[in-house]
PDB file of N, CA and C in Angstrom:
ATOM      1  N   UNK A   1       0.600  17.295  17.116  1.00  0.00           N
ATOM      2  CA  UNK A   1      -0.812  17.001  17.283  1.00  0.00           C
ATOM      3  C   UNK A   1      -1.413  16.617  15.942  1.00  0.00           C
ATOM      4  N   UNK A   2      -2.303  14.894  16.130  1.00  0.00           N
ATOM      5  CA  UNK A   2      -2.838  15.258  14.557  1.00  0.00           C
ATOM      6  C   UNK A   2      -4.160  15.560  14.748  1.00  0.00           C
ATOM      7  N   UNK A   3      -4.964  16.117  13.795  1.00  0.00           N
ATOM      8  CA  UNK A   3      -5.814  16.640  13.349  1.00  0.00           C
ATOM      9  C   UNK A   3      -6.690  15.791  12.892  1.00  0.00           C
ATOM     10  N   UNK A   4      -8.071  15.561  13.167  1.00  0.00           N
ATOM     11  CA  UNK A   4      -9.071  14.408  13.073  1.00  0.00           C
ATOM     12  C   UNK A   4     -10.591  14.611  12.897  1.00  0.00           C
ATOM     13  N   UNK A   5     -11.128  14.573  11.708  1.00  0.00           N
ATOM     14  CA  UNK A   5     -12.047  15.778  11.086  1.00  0.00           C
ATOM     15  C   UNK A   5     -13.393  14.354  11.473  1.00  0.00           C
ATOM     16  N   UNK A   6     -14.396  14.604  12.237  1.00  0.00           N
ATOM     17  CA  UNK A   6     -15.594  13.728  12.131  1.00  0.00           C
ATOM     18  C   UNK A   6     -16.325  14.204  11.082  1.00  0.00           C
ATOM     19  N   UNK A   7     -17.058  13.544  10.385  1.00  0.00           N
ATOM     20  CA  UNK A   7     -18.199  14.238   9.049  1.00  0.00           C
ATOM     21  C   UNK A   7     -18.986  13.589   9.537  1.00  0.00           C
ATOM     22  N   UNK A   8     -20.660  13.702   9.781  1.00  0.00           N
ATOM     23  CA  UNK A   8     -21.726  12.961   9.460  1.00  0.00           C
ATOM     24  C   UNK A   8     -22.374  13.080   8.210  1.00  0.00           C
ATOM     25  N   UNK A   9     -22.297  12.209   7.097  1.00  0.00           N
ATOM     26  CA  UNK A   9     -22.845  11.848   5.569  1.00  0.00           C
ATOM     27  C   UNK A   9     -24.687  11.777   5.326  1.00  0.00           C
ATOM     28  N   UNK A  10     -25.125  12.145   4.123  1.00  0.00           N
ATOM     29  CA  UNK A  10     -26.437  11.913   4.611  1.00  0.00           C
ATOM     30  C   UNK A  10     -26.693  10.324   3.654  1.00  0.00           C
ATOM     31  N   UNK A  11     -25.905   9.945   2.893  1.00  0.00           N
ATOM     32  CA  UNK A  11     -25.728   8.620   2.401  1.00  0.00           C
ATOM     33  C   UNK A  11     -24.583   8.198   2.166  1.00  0.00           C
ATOM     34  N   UNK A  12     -24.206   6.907   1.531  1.00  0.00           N
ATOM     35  CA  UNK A  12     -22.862   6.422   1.321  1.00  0.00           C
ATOM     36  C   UNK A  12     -22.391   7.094   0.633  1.00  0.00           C
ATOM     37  N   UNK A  13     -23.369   7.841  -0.579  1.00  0.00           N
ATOM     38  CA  UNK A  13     -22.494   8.379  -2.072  1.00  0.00           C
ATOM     39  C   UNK A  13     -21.626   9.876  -1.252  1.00  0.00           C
ATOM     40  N   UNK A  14     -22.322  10.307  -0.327  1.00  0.00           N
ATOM     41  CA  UNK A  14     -21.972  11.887  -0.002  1.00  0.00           C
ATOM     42  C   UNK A  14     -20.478  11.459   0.831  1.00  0.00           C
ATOM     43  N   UNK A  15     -20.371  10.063   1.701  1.00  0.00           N
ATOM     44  CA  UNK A  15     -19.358   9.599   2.652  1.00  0.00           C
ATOM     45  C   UNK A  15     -18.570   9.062   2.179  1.00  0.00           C
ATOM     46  N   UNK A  16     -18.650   8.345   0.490  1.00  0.00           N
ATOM     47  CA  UNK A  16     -17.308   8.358  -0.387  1.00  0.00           C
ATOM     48  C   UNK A  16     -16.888   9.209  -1.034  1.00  0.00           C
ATOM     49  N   UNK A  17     -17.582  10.637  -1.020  1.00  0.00           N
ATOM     50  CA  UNK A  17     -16.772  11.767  -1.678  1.00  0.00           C
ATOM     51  C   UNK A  17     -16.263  12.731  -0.388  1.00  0.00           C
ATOM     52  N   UNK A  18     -16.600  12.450   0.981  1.00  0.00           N
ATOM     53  CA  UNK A  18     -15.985  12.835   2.061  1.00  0.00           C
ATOM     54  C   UNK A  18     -14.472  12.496   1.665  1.00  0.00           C
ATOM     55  N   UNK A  19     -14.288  10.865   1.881  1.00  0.00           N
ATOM     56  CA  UNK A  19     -13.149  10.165   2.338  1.00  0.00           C
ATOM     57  C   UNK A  19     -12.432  10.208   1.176  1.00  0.00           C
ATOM     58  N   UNK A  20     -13.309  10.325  -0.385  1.00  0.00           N
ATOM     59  CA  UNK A  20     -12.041  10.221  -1.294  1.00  0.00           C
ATOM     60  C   UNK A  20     -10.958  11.362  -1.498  1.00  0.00           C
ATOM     61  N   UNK A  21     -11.975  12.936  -0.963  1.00  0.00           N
ATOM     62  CA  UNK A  21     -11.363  14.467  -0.775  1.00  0.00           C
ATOM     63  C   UNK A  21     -10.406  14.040   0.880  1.00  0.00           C
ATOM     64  N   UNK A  22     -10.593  13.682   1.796  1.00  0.00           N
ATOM     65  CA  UNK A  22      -9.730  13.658   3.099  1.00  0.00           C
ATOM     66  C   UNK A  22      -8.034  14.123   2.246  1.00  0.00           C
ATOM     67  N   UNK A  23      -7.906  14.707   3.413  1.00  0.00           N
ATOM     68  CA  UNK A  23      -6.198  14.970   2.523  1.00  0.00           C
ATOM     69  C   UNK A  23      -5.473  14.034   4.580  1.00  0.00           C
ATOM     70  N   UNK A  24      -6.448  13.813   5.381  1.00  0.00           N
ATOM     71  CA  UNK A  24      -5.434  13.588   7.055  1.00  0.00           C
ATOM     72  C   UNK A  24      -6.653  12.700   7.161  1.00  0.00           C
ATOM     73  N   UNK A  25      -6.381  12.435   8.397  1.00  0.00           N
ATOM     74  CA  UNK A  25      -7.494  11.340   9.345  1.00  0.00           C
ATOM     75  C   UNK A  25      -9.107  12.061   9.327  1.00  0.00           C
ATOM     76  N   UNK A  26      -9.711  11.018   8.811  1.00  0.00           N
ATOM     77  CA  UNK A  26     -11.195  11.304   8.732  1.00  0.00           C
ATOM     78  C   UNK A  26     -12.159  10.271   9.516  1.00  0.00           C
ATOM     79  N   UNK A  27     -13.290  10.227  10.032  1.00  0.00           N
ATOM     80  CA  UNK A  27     -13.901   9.355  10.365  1.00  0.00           C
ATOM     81  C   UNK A  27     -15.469   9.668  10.109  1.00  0.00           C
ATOM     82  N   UNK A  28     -15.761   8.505   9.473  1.00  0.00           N
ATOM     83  CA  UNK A  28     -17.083   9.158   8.848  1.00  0.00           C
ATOM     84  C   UNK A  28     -17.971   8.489   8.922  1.00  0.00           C
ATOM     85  N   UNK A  29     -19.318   9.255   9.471  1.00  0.00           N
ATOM     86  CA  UNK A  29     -20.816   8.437   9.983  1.00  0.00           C
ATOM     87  C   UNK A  29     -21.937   8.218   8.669  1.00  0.00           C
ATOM     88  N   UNK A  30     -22.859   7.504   8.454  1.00  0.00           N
ATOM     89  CA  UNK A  30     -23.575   7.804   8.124  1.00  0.00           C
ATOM     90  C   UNK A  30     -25.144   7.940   8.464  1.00  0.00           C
ATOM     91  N   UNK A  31     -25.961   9.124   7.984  1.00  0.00           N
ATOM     92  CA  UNK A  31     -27.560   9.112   8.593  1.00  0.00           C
ATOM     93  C   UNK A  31     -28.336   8.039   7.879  1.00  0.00           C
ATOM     94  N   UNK A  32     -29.203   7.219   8.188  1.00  0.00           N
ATOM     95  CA  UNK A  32     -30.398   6.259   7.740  1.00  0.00           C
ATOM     96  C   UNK A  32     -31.613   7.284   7.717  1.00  0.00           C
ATOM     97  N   UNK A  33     -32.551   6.931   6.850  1.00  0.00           N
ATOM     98  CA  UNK A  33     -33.673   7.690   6.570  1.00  0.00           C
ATOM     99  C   UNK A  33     -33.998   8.170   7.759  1.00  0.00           C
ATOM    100  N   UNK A  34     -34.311   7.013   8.689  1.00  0.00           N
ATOM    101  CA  UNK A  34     -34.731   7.622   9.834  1.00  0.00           C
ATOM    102  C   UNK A  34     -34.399   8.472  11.007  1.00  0.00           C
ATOM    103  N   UNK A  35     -33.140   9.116  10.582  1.00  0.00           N
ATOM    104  CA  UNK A  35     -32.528   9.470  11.423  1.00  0.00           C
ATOM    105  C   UNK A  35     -31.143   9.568  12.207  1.00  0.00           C
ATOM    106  N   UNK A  36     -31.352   7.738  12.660  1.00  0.00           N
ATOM    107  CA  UNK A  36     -30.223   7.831  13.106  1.00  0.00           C
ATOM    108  C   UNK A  36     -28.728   7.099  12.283  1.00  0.00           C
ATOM    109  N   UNK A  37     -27.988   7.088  13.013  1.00  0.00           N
ATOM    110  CA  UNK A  37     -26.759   6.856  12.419  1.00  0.00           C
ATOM    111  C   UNK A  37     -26.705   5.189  12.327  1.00  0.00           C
ATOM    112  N   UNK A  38     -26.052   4.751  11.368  1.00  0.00           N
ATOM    113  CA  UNK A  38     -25.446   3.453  10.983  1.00  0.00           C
ATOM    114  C   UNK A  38     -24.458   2.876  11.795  1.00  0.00           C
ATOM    115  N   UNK A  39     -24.373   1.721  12.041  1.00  0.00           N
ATOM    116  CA  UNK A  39     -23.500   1.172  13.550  1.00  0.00           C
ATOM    117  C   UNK A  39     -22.196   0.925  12.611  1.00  0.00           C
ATOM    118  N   UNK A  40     -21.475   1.470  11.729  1.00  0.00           N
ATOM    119  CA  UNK A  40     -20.317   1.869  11.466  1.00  0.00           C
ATOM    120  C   UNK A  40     -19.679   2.684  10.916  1.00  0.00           C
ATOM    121  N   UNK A  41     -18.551   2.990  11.682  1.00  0.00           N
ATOM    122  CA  UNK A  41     -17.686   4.288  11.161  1.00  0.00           C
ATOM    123  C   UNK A  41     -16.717   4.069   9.884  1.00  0.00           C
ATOM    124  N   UNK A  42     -16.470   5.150   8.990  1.00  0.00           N
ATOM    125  CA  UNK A  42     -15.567   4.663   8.033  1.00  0.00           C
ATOM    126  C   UNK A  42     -14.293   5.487   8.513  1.00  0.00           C
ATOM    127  N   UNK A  43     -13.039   4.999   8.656  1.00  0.00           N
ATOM    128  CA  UNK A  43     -12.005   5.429   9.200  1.00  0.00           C
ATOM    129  C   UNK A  43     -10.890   5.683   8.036  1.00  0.00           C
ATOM    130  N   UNK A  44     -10.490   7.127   7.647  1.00  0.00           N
ATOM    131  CA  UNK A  44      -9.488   7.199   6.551  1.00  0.00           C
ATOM    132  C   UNK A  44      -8.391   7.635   7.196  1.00  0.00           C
ATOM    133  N   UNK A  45      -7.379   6.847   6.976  1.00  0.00           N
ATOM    134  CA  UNK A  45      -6.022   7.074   8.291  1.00  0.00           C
ATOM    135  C   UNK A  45      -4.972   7.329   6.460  1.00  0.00           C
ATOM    136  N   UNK A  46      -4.029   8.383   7.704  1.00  0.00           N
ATOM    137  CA  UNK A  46      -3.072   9.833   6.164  1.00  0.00           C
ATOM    138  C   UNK A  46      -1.976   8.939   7.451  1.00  0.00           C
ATOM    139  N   UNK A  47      -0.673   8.459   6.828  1.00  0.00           N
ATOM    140  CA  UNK A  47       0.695   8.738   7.693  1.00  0.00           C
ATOM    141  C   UNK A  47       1.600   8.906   7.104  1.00  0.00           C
ATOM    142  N   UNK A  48       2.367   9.473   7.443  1.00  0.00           N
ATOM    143  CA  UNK A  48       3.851   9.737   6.649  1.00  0.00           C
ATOM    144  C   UNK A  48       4.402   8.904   5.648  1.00  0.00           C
ATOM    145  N   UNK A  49       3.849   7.390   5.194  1.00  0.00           N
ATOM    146  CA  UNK A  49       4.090   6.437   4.831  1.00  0.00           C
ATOM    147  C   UNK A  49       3.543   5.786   3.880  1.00  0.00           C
ATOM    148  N   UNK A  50       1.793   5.693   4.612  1.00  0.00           N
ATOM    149  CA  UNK A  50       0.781   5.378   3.789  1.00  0.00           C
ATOM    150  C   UNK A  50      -0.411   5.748   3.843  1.00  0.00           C
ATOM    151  N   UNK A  51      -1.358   5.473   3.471  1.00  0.00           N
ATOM    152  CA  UNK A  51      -2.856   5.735   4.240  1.00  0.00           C
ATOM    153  C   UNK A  51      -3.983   4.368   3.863  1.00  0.00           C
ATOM    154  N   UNK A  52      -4.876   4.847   4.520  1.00  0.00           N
ATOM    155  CA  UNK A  52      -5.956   3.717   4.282  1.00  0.00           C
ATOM    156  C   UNK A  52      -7.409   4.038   4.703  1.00  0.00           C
ATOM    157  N   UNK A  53      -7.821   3.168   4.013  1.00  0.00           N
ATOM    158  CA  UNK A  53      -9.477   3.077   4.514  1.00  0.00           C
ATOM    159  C   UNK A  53      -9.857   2.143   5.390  1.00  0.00           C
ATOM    160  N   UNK A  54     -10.553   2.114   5.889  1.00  0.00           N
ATOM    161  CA  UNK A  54     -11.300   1.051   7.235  1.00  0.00           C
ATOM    162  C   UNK A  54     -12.779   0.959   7.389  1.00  0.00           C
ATOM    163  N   UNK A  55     -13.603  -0.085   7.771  1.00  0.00           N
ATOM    164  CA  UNK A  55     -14.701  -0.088   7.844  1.00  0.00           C
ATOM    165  C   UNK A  55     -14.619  -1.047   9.430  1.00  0.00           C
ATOM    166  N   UNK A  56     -15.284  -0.135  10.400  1.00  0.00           N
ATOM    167  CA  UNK A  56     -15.023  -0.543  11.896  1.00  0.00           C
ATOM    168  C   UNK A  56     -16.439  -0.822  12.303  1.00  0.00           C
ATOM    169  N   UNK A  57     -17.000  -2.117  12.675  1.00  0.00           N
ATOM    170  CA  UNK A  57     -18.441  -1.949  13.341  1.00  0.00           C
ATOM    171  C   UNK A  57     -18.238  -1.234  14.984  1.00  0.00           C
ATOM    172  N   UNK A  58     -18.969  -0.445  15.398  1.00  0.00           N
ATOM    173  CA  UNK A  58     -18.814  -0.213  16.586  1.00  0.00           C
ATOM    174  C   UNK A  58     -18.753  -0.895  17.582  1.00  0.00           C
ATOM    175  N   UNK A  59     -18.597  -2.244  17.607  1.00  0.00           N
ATOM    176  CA  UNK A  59     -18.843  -3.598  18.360  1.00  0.00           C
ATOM    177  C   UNK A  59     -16.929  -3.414  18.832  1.00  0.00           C
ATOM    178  N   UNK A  60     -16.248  -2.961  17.488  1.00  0.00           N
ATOM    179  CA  UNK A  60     -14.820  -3.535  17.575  1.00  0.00           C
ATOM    180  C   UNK A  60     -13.959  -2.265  17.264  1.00  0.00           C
ATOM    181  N   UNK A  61     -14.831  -0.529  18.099  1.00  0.00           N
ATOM    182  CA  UNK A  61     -13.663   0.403  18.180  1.00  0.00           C
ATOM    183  C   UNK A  61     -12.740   0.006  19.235  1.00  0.00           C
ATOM    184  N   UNK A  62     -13.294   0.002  20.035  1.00  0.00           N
ATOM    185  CA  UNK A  62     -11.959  -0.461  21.201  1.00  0.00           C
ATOM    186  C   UNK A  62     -10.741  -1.241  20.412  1.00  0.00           C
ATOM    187  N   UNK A  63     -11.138  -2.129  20.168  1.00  0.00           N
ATOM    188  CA  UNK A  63      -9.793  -2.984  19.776  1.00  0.00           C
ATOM    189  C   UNK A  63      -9.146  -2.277  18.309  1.00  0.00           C
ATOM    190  N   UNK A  64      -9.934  -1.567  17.407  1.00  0.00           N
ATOM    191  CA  UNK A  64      -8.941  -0.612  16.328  1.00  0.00           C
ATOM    192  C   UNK A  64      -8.069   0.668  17.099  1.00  0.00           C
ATOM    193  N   UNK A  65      -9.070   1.033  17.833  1.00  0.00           N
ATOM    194  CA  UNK A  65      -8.646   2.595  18.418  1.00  0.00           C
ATOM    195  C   UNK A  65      -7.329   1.679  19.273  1.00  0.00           C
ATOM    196  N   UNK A  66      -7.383   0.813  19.713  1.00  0.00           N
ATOM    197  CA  UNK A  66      -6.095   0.567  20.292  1.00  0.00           C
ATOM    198  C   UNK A  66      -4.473   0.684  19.518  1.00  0.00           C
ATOM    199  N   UNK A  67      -5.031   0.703  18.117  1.00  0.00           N
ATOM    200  CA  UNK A  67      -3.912   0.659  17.550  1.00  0.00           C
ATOM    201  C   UNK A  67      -3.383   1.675  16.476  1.00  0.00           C
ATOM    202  N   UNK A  68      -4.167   3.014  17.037  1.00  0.00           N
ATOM    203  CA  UNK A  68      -4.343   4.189  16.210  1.00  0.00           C
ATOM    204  C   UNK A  68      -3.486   5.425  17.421  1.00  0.00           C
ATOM    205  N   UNK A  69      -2.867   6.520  16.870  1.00  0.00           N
ATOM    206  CA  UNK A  69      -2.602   7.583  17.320  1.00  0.00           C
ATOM    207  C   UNK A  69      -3.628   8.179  18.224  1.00  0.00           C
ATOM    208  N   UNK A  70      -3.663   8.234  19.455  1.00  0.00           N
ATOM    209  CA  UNK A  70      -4.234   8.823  21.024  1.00  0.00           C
ATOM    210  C   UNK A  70      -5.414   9.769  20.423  1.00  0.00           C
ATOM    211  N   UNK A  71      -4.935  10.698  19.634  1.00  0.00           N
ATOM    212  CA  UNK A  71      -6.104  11.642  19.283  1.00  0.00           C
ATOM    213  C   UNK A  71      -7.182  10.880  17.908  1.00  0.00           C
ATOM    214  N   UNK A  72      -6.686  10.083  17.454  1.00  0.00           N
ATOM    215  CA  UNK A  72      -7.526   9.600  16.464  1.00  0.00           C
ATOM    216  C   UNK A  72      -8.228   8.656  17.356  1.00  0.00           C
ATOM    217  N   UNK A  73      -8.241   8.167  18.042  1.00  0.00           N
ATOM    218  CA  UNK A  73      -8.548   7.063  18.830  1.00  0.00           C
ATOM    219  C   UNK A  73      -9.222   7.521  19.765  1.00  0.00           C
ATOM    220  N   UNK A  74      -9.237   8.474  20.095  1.00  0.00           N
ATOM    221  CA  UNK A  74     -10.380   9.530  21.331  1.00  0.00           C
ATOM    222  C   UNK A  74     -11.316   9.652  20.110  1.00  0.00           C
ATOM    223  N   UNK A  75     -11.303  10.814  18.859  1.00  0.00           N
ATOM    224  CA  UNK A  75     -12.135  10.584  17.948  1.00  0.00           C
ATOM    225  C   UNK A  75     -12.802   9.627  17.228  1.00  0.00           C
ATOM    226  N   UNK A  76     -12.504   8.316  17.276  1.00  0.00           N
ATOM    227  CA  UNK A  76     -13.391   7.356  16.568  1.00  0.00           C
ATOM    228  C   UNK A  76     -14.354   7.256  18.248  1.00  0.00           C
ATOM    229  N   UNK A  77     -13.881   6.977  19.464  1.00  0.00           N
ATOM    230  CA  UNK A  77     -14.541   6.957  20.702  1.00  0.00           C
ATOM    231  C   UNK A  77     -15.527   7.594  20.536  1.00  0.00           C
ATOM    232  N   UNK A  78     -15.112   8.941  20.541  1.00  0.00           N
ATOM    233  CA  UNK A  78     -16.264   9.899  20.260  1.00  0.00           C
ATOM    234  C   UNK A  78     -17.318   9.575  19.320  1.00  0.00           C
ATOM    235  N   UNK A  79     -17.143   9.344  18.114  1.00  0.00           N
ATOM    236  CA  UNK A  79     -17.907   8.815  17.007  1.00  0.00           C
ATOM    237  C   UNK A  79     -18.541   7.562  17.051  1.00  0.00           C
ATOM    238  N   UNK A  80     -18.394   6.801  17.893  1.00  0.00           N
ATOM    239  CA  UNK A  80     -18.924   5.123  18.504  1.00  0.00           C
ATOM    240  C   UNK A  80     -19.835   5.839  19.551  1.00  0.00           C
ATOM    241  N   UNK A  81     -19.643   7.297  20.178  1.00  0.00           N
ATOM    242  CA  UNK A  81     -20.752   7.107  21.175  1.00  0.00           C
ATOM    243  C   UNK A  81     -21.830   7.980  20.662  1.00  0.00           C
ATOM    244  N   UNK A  82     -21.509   8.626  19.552  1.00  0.00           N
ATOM    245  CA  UNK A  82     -22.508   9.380  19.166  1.00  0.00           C
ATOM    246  C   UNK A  82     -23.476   8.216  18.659  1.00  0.00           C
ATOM    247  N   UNK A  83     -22.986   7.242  17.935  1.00  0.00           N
ATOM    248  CA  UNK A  83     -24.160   6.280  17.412  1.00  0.00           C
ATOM    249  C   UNK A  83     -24.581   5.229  18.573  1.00  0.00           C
ATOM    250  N   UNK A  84     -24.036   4.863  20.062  1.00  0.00           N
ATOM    251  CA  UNK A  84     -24.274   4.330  21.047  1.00  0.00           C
ATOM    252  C   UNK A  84     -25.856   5.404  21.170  1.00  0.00           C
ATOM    253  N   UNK A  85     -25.385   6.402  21.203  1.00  0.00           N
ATOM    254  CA  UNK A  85     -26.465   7.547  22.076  1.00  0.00           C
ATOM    255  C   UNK A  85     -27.857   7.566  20.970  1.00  0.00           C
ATOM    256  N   UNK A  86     -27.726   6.804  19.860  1.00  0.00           N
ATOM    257  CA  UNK A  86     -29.063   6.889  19.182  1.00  0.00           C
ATOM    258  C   UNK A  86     -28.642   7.547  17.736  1.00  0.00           C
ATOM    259  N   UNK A  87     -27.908   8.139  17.961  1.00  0.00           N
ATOM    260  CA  UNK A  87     -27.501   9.212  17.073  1.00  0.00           C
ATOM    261  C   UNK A  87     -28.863   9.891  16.242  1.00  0.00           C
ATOM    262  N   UNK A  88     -29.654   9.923  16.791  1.00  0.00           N
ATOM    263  CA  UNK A  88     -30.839  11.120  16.458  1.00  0.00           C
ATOM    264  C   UNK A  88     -30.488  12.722  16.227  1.00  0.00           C
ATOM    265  N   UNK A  89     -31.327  13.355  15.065  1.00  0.00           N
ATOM    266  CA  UNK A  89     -31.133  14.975  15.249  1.00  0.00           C
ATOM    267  C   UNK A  89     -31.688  15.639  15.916  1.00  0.00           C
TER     268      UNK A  89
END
């Protein structure tokens, strides 16, 4: 099973010291003054091999999550609908 940590950031600076600490799969939101969340996720993928960073508009999780591990790919889902839903506090 892997392990897939969501963060919501309260700016970019706080969501590049999220992703630069990630040690596994991270996916990370950020808040706008007003509230709600930014229409993209930042995706830090750990594999046995390599890792990486990603910048996904929510327009085009479907087609990344297609090509990600089942549980990371339910979690970015998850994280596309929290900002679908307004992403308000």
């Amino acid at each position: 099973m892997i392990d897939v940590e969501i963060v919501e950031c309260a700016d970019d600076a706080a969501l590049g010291n999220a992703v630069a600490a990630a040690s596994g799969w991270l996916i990370g939101l950020t808040r706008q003054a007003d509230g709600t969340l930014e229409d993209v996720l930042v995706v830090r993928g750990h594999g046995h091999a390599t890792s990486f960073t990603a910048v996904v508009p929510v327009a085009d999780v479907e087609r990344f999550a297609a090509a990600l591990p089942s549980e990371v790919a339910g979690a970015l889902r998850e994280a596309a609908a929290r900002i679908r839903k307004g992403g308000s506090q």
